[in-house]
Protein backbone atom coordinates (compact mmCIF):
# COMPACT_ATOMS: atom_id res chain seq x y z
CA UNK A 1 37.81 82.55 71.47
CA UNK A 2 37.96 84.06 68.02
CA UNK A 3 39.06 87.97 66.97
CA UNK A 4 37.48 89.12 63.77
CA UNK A 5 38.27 91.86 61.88
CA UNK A 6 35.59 93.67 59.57
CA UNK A 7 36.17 96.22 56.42
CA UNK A 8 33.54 97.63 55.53
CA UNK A 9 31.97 98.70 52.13
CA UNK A 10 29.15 99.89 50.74
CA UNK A 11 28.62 96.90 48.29
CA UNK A 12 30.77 94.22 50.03
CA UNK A 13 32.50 93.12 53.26
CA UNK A 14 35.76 91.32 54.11
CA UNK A 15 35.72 89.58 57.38
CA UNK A 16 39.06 87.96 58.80
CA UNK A 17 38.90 85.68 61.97
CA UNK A 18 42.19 84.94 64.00
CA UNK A 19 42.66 82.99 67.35
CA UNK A 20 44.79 84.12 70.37
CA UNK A 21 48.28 83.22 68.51
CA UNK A 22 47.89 85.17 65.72
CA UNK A 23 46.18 82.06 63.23
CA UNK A 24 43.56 82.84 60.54
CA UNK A 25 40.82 80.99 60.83
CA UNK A 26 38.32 82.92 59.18
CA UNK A 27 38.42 84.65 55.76
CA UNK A 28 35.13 85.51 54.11
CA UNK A 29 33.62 88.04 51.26
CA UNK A 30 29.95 88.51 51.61
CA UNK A 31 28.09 91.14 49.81
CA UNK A 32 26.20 93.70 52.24
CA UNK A 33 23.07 93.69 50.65
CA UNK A 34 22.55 89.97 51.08
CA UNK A 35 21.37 90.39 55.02
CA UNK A 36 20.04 86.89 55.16
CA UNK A 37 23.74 85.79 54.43
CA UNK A 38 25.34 87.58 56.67
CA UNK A 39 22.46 87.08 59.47
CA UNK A 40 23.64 83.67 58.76
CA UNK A 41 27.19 83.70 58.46
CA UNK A 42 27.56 85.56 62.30
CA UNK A 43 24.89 83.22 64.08
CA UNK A 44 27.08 80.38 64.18
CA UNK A 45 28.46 79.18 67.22
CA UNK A 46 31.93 80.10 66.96
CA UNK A 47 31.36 84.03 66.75
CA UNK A 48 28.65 84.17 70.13
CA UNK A 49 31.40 84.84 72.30
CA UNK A 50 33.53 86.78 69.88
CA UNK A 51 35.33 90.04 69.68
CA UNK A 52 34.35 91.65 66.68
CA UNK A 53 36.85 95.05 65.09
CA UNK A 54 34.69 97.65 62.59
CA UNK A 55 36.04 100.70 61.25
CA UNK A 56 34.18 103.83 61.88
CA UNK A 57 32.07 104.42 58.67
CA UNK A 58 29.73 106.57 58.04
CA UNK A 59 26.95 104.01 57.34
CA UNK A 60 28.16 101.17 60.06
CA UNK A 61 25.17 101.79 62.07
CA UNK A 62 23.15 99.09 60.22
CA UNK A 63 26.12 96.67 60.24
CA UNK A 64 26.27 96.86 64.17
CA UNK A 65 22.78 96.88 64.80
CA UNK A 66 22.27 93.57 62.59
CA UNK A 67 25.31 91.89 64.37
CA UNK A 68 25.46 92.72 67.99
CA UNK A 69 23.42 90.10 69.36
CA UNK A 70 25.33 87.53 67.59
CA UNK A 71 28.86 88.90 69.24
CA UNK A 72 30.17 88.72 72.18
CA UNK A 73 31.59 92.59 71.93
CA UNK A 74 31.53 95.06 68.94
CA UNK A 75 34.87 97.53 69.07
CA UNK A 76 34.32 100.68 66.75
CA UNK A 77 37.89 101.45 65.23
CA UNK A 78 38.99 105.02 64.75
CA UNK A 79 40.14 105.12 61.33
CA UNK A 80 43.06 108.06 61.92
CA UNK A 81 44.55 105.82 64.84
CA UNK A 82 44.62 102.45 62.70
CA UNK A 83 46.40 104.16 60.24
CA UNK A 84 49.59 104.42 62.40
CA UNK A 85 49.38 100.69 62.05
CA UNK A 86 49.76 100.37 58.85
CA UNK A 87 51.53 97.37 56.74
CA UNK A 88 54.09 97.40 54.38
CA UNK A 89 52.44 94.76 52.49
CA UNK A 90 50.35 96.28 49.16
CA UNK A 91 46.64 98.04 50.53
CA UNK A 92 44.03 95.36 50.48
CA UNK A 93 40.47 94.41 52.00
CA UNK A 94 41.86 91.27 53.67
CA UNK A 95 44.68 92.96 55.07
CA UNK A 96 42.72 96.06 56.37
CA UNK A 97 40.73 93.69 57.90
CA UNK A 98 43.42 90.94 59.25
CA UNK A 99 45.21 93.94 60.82
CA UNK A 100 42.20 94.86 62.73
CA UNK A 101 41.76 91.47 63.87
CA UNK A 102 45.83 91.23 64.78
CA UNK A 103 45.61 94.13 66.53
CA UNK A 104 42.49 92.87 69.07
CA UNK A 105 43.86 89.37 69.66
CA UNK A 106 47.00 91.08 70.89
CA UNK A 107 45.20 93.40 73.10
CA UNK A 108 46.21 96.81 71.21
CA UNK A 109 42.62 98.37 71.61
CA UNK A 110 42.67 97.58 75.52
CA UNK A 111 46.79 99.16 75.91
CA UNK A 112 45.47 102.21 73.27
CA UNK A 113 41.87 103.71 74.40
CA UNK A 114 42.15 106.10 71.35
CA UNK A 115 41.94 103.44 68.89
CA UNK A 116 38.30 102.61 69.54
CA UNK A 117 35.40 105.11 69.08
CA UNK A 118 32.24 105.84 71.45
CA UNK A 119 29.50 103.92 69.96
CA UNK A 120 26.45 106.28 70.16
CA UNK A 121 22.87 104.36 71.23
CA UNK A 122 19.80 104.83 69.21
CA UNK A 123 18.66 107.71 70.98
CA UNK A 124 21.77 109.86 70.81
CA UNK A 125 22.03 108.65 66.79
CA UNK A 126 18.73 110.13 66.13
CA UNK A 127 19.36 113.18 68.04
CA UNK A 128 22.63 113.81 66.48
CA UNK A 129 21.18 113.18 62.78
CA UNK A 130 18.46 115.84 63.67
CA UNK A 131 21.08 118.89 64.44
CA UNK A 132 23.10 117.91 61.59
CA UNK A 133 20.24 118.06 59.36
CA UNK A 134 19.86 121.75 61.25
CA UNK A 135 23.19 122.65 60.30
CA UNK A 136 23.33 121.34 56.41
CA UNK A 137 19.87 123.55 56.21
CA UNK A 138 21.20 126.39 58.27
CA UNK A 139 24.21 126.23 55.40
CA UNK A 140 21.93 126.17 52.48
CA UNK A 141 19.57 128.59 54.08
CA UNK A 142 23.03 131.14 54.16
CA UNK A 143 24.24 129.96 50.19
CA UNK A 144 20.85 131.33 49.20
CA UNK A 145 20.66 134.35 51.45
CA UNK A 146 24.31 135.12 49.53
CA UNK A 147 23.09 134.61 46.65
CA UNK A 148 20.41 137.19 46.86
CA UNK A 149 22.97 139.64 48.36
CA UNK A 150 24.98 139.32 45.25
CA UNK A 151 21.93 139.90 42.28
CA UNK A 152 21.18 143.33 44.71
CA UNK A 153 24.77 144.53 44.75
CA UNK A 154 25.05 143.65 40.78
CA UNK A 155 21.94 146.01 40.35
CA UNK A 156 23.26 148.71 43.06
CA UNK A 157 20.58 147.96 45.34
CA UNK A 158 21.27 147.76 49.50
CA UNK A 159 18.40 145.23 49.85
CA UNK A 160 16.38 144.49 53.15
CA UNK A 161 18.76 144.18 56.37
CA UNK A 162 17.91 141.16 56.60
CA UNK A 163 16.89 138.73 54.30
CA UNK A 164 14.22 136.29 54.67
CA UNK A 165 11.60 134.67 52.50
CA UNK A 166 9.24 137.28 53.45
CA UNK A 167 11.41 140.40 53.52
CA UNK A 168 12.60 139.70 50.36
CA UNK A 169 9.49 139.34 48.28
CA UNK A 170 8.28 142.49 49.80
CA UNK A 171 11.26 144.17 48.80
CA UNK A 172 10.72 142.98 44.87
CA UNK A 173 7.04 143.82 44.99
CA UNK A 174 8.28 147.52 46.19
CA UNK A 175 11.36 147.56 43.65
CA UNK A 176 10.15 145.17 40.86
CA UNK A 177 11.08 147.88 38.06
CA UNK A 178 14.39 148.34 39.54
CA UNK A 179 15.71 144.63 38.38
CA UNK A 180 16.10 143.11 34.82
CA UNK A 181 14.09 139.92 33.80
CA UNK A 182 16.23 137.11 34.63
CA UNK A 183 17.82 139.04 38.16
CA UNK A 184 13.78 139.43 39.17
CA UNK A 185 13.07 135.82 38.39
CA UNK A 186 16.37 134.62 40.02
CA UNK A 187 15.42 136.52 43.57
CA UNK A 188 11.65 134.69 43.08
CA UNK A 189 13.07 131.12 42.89
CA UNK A 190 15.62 132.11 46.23
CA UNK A 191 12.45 133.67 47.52
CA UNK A 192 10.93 130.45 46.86
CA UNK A 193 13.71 128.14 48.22
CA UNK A 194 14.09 130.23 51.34
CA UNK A 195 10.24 129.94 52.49
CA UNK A 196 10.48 126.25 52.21
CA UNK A 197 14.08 125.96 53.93
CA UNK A 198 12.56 128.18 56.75
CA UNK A 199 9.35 125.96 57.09
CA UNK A 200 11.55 122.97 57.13
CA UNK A 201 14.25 124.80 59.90
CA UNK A 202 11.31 125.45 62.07
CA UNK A 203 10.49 121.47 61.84
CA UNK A 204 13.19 120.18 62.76
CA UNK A 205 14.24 123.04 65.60
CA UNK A 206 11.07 121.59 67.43
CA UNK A 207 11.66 117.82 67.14
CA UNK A 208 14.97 118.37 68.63
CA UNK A 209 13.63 120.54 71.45
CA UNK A 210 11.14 117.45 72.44
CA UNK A 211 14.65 115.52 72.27
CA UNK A 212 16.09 118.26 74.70
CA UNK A 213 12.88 118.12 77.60
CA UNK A 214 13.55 113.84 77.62
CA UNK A 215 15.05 113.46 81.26
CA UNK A 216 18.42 112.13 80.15
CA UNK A 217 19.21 115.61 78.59
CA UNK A 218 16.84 118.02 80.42
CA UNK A 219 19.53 118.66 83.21
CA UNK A 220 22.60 118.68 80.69
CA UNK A 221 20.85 121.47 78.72
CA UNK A 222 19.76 123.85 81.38
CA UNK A 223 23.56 123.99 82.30
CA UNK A 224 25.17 124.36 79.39
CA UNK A 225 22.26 127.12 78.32
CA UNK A 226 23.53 128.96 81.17
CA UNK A 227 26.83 130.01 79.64
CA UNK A 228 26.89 133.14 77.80
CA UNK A 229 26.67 132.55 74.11
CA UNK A 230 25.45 128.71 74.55
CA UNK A 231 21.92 128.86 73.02
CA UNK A 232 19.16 126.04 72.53
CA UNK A 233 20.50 124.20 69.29
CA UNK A 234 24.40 124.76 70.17
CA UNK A 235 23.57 122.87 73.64
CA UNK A 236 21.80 120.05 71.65
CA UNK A 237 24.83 119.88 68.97
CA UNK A 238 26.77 119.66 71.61
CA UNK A 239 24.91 117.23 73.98
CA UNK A 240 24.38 114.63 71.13
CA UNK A 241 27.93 114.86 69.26
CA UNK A 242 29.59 114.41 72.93
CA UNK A 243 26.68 112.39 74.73
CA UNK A 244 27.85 111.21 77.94
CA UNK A 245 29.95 113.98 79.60
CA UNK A 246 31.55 111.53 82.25
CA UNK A 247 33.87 109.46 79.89
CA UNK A 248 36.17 112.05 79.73
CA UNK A 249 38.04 112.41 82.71
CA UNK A 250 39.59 115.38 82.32
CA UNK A 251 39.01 118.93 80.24
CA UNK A 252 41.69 118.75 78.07
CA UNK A 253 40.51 115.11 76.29
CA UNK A 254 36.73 117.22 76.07
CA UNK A 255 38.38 119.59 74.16
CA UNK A 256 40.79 117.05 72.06
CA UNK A 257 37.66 115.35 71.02
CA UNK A 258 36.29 118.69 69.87
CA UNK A 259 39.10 119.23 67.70
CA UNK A 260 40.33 122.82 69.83
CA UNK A 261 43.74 121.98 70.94
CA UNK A 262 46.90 122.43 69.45
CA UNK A 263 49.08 120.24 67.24
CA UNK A 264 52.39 119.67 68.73
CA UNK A 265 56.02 118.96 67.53
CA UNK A 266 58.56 118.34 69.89
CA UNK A 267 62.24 117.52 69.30
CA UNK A 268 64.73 117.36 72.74
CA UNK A 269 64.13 120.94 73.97
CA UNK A 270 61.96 122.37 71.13
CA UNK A 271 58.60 122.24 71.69
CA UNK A 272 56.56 124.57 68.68
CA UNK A 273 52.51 124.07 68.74
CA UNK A 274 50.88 124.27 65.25
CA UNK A 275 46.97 125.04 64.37
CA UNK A 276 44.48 123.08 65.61
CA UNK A 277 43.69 119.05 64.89
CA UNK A 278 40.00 119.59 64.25
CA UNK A 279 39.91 115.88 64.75
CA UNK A 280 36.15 116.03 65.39
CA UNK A 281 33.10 116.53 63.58
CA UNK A 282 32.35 120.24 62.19
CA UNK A 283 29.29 120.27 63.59
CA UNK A 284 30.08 120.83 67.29
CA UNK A 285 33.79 123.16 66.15
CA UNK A 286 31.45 125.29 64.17
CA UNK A 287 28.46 125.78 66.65
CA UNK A 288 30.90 126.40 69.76
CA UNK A 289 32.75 129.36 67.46
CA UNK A 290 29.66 130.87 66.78
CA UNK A 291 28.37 130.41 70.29
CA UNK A 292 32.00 132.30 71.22
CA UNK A 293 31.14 135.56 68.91
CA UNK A 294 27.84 135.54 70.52
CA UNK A 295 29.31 135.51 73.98
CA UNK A 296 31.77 137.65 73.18
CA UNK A 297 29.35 140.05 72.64
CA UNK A 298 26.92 139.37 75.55
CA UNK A 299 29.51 139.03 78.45
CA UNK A 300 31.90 141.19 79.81
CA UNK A 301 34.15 139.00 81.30
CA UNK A 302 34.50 136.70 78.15
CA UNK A 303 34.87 140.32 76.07
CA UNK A 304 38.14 140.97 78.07
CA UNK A 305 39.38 137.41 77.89
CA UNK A 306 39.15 137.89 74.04
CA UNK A 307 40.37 141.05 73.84
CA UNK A 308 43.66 140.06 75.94
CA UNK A 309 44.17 137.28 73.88
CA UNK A 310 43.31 138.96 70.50
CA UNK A 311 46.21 141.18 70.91
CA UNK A 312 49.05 139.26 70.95
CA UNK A 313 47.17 135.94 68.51
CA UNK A 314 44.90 138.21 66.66
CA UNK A 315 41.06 137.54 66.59
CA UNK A 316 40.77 134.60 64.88
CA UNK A 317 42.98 132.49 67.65
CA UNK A 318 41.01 134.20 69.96
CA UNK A 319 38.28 132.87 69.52
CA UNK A 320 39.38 129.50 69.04
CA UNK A 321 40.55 130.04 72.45
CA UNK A 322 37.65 130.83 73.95
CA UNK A 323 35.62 128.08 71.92
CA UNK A 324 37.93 126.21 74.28
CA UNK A 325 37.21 127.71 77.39
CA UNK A 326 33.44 127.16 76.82
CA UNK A 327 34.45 123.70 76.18
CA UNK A 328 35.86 123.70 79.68
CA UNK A 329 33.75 125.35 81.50
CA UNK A 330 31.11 123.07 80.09
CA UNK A 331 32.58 120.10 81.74
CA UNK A 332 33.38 121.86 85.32
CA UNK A 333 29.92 122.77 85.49
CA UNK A 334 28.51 119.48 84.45
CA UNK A 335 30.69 117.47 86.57
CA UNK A 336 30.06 119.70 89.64
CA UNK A 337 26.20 120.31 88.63
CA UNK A 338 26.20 123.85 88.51
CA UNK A 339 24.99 127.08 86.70
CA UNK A 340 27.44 129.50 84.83
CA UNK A 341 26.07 132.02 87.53
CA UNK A 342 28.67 130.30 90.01
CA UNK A 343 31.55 131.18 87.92
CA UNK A 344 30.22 134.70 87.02
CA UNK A 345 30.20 135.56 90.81
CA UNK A 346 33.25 133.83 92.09
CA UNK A 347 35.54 134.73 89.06
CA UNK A 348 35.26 138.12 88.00
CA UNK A 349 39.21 139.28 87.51
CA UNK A 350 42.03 137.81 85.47
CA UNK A 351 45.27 138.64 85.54
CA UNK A 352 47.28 138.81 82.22
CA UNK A 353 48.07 135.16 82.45
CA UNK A 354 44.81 134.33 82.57
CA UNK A 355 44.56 133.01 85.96
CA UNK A 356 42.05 134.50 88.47
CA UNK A 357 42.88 136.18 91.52
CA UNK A 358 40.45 133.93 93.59
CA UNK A 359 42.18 131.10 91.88
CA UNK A 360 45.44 132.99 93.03
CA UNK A 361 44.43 133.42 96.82
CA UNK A 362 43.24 129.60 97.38
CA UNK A 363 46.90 129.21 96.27
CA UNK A 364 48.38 131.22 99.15
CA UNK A 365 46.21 130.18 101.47
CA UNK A 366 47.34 126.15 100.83
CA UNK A 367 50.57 127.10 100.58
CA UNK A 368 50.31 128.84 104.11
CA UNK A 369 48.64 125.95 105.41
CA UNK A 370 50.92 123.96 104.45
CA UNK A 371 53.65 125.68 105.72
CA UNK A 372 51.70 126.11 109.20
């Protein structure tokens, strides 16, 4: 049995092969548009029972969909983790990719679970491509909506509350003579831009609710819809940047992946916790902090959890933290199969370390038990 090593390039690839002792016995360029080749190249015998090391690219979904029926197993490598790995030998291909390989034949990726990566299927790749299109639009949609505010408060002008493809050409129509020529034919092109960025939101917000009613999210999204502030396309950024809930076995690594804990430093006795990794995508850190103003503002309970923490970390940490709690709360209620309503009833009161009192009397009463 053969470990192989890939690095991967737009234009070319380096593969390295190694045996159980260490040995190359593989070394091979091949240029990535030359499919054929590398179709090729992996159906030979020795690779069919193979264990083949990738880093995690952002195009290396049509490198492992070529080459996974010609492998025994396909191992996505984190690129932060292998870094820790590194070599003191100069930064080449061939080494990048002979490390990789080192690194499986000594069974590094099965003693270290965070150097591999979940390797989405189809289904969850197309989904997640869908809400990140969303969100680059969503972006745009705001740049222009800026941009607008910006030519009104240049010409002293308030400018509809909100702005919108339609509000705002009714607005110029109304106030044409209040704006020089190049300002009026600036707000027409954003005009312009918006009413096609709209159309194009609306598009895509309904091909990813279809994605949402398929019965392997349906469930999924009526919970996490539940909690205060989670709305339709936060629970589908959320469903397909995560996918499947269960491989995280506790709620701390859910919210590690999400990038919302801590970095810590710790010397002897010192212990001092910096800002957070964001060692995840933006997508999901972005749409769980708005999803936290908007709960913030909907639910009580989650309005006095911010405000106790807001006053001794300020607002901004605050709602980090309670990004965090949603984060949580997502995963108790999808592991247990339950509705937010279950918390909302049950845990009502916090005390100022944040622990509820219910949470506080199942205490007492185990400890009485026990005692019994």
């Amino acid at each position: 049995m053969i470990y192989v090593g890939v690095d991967l390039h737009k234009d070319s690839m380096s593969i390295v092969g190694c045996d159980v002792k260490g040995n190359i016995v593989i070394k091979e360029r091949i240029p990535c548009k030359c499919i054929n080749k590398i179709e090729k190249f992996f159906s030979q015998d020795i690779f069919s029972s193979c264990w083949l090391a990738v880093e995690a690219t952002g195009f290396y979904h049509w490198f492992y969909d070529l080459i996974k029926k010609f492998v025994g197993k396909v191992i996505l490598v984190n690129p932060v983790e292998i870094r820790k790995y590194s070599w003191n030998n100069p930064k080449t291909d061939f080494h990048d990719a002979t490390r990789m390989a080192l690194l499986l034949a000594g069974g590094e990726f099965e003693r270290n679970t965070s150097l591999s990566c979940f390797i989405p299927d189809n289904t969850i790749r197309t989904f997640r491509e869908l809400t990140r299109y969303r969100f680059n639009l969503v972006c745009y949609h705001t740049s222009l909506v800026n941009s607008a505010r910006r030519i009104l408060l240049k010409n002293n002008l308030a400018g509809p509350k909100i702005i919108n493809a339609s509000s705002l050409e009714y607005y110029l129509s109304k106030f044409d003579n209040h704006f020089s020529l190049y300002h009026k034919n600036f707000l027409y092109n954003i005009s312009e831009n918006l009413f096609y960025n709209e159309r194009q939101i609306k598009e895509t917000e309904r091909e990813i609710e279809k994605f949402l009613q398929l019965d392997r999210f349906k469930d999924v999204y009526e919970i996490l819809t539940s909690i205060p502030g989670v709305g339709n396309m936060v629970a589908a950024t959320i469903i397909s940047e995560i996918g499947d809930f269960s491989r995280f076995n506790h709620p701390n690594k859910l919210a590690s992946y999400c990038g919302l804990v801590p970095k810590v430093y710790q010397s002897d006795k010192n212990i001092r916790y910096g800002k957070i990794t964001k060692n995840s995508t933006v997508f999901i850190r972005k749409s769980l902090i708005n999803a936290s103003w908007v709960a913030v503002r909907e639910n009580e309970r989650i309005r006095k959890i911010f405000i106790r923490i807001s006053k001794r970390a300020g607002r901004k940490k605050a709602i980090v933290a309670i990004a965090r709690k949603i984060v949580v709360w997502s995963w108790y209620l999808i592991k247990e199969q339950e509705k937010w309503a279950s918390i909302a009833t049950s845990n009502l009161i916090e005390n100022k370390a944040g622990m509820t009192l219910m949470r506080l009397l199942k205490n007492i009463q185990k400890r009485e038990n026990s005692i019994a």
